[in-house]
Protein backbone atom coordinates (compact mmCIF):
# COMPACT_ATOMS: atom_id res chain seq x y z
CA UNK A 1 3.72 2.15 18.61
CA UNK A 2 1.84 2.55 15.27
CA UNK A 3 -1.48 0.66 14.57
CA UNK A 4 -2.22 0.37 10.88
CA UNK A 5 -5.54 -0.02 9.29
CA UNK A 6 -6.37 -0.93 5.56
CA UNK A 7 -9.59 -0.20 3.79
CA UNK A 8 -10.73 0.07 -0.03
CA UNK A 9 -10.18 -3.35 -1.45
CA UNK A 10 -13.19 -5.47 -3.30
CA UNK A 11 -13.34 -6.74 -6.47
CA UNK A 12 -13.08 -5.10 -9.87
CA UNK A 13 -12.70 -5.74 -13.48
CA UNK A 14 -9.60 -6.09 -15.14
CA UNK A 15 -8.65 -2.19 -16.58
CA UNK A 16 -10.63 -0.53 -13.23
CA UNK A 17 -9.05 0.99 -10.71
CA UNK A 18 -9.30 0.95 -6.72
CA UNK A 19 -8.02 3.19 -4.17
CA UNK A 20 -6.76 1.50 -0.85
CA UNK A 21 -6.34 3.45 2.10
CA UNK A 22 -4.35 2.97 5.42
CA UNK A 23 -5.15 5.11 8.47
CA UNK A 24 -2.51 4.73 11.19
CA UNK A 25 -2.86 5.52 14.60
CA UNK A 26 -0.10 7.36 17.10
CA UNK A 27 1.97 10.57 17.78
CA UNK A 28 5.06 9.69 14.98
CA UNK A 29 3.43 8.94 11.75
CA UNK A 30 4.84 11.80 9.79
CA UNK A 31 8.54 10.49 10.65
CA UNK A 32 8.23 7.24 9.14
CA UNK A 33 8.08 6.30 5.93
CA UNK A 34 5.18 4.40 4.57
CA UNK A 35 4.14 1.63 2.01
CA UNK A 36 2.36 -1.13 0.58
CA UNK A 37 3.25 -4.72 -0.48
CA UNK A 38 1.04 -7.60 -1.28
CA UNK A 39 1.06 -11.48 -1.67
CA UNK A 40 -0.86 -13.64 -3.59
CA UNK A 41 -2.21 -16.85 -3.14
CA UNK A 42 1.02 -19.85 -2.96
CA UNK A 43 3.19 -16.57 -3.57
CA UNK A 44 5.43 -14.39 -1.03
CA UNK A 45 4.86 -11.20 -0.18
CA UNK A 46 6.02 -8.43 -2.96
CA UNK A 47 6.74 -4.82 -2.50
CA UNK A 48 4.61 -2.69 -4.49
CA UNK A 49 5.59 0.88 -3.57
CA UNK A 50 7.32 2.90 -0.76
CA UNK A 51 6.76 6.66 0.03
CA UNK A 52 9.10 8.81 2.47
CA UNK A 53 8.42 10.93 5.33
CA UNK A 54 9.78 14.01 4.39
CA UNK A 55 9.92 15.13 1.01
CA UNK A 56 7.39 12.42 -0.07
CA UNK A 57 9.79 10.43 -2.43
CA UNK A 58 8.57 7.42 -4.20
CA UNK A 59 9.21 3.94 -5.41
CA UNK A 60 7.93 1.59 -7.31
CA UNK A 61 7.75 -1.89 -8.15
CA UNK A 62 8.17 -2.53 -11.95
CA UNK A 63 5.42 -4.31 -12.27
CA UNK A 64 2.97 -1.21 -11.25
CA UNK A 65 5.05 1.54 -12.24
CA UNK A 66 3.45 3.88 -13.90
CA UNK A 67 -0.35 2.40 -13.19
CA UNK A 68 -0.13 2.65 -8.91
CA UNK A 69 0.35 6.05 -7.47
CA UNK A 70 1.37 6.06 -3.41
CA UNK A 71 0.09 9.24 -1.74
CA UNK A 72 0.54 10.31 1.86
CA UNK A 73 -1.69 13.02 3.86
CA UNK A 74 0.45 13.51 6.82
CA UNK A 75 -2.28 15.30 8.49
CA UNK A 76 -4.76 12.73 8.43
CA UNK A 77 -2.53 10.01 9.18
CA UNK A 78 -3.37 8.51 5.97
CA UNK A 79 -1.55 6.74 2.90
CA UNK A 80 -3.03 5.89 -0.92
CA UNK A 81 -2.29 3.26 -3.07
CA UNK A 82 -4.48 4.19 -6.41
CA UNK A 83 -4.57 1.34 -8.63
CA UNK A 84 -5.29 1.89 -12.08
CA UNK A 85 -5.55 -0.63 -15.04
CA UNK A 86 -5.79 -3.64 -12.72
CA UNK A 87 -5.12 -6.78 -14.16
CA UNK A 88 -5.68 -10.28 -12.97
CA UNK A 89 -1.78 -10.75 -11.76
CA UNK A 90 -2.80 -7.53 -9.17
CA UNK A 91 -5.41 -9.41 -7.02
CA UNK A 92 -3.74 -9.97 -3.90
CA UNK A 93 -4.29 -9.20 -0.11
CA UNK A 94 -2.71 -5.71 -0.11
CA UNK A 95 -0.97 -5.10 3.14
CA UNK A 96 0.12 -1.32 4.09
CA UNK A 97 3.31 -0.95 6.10
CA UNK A 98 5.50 1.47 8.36
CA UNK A 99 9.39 1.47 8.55
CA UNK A 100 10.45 3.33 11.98
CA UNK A 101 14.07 3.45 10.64
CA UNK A 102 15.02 -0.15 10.26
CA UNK A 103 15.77 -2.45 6.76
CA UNK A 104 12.17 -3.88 6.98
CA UNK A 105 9.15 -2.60 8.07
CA UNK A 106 8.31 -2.28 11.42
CA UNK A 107 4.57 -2.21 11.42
CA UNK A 108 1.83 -4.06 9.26
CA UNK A 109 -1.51 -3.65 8.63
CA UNK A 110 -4.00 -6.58 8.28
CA UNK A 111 -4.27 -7.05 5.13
CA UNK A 112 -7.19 -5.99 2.54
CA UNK A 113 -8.36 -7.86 -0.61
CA UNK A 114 -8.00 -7.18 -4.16
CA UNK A 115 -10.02 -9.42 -6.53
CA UNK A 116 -9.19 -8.35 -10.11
CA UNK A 117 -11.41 -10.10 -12.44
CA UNK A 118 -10.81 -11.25 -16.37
C-alpha cells in the first residue's frame, strides 16, 4: 500500500514558478513509477508528466514540455514537479500519482492547488 501526500501549491503570478512535492509513504516506492496530472475546474483530469523507477525516464505533456521538470529522490520517498513560466491555463488542483505496474495509476494523492494569476 502506498499513501501519497502533496504539498507546494498556492498562488502565483503568471511567468513564476512553484515546486510541488509528493512524499509517499511504504516499503516499495522506488519500484513504481511516479507522476503528476491535474484537472481544472468543468475539465477532466490531464496528465502532466510521468517519471520511471529505474533509470528515471521522463514524459511530458505538450503543453508543459519544456517549462515542468519531474524529479524523483528515491531516498526520501519524494517526487518534484517544478513549474516554471506558469500561465493562467496551469492553475489546477495538481494531483501526484503511483503506477504499481498496471495501465493507470494505482495510487493518488489528494490533490494540491495551483492558482496562476494574469
Amino acid at each position: 500500500q502506498v499513501q501519497l501526500v502533496e504539498s507546494g501549491g498556492g498562488l502565483v503570478q503568471a511567468g513564476g514558478s512553484l515546486r510541488l512535492s509528493c512524499a509517499a509513504s511504504g516499503r516499495s516506492f522506488s519500484s513504481y513509477a511516479m507522476g503528476w496530472f491535474r484537472q481544472a475546474p468543468g475539465k477532466e483530469r490531464e496528465f502532466v508528466a510521468t517519471i520511471s523507477w529505474g533509470a528515471g525516464n521522463t514524459i511530458y505533456s505538450n503543453s508543459v514540455k519544456g517549462r515542468f521538470t519531474i524529479s524523483r529522490d528515491n531516498a526520501k520517498k519524494t517526487i518534484y514537479l517544478q513549474m516554471n513560466s506558469l500561465k493562467p491555463e496551469d492553475a489546477a488542483v495538481y494531483y501526484c500519482a503511483a503506477w504499481a505496474g498496471n495501465k493507470e495509476p494505482d495510487y493518488w494523492g489528494q490533490g494540491t492547488q495551483v492558482t496562476v494569476s494574469s
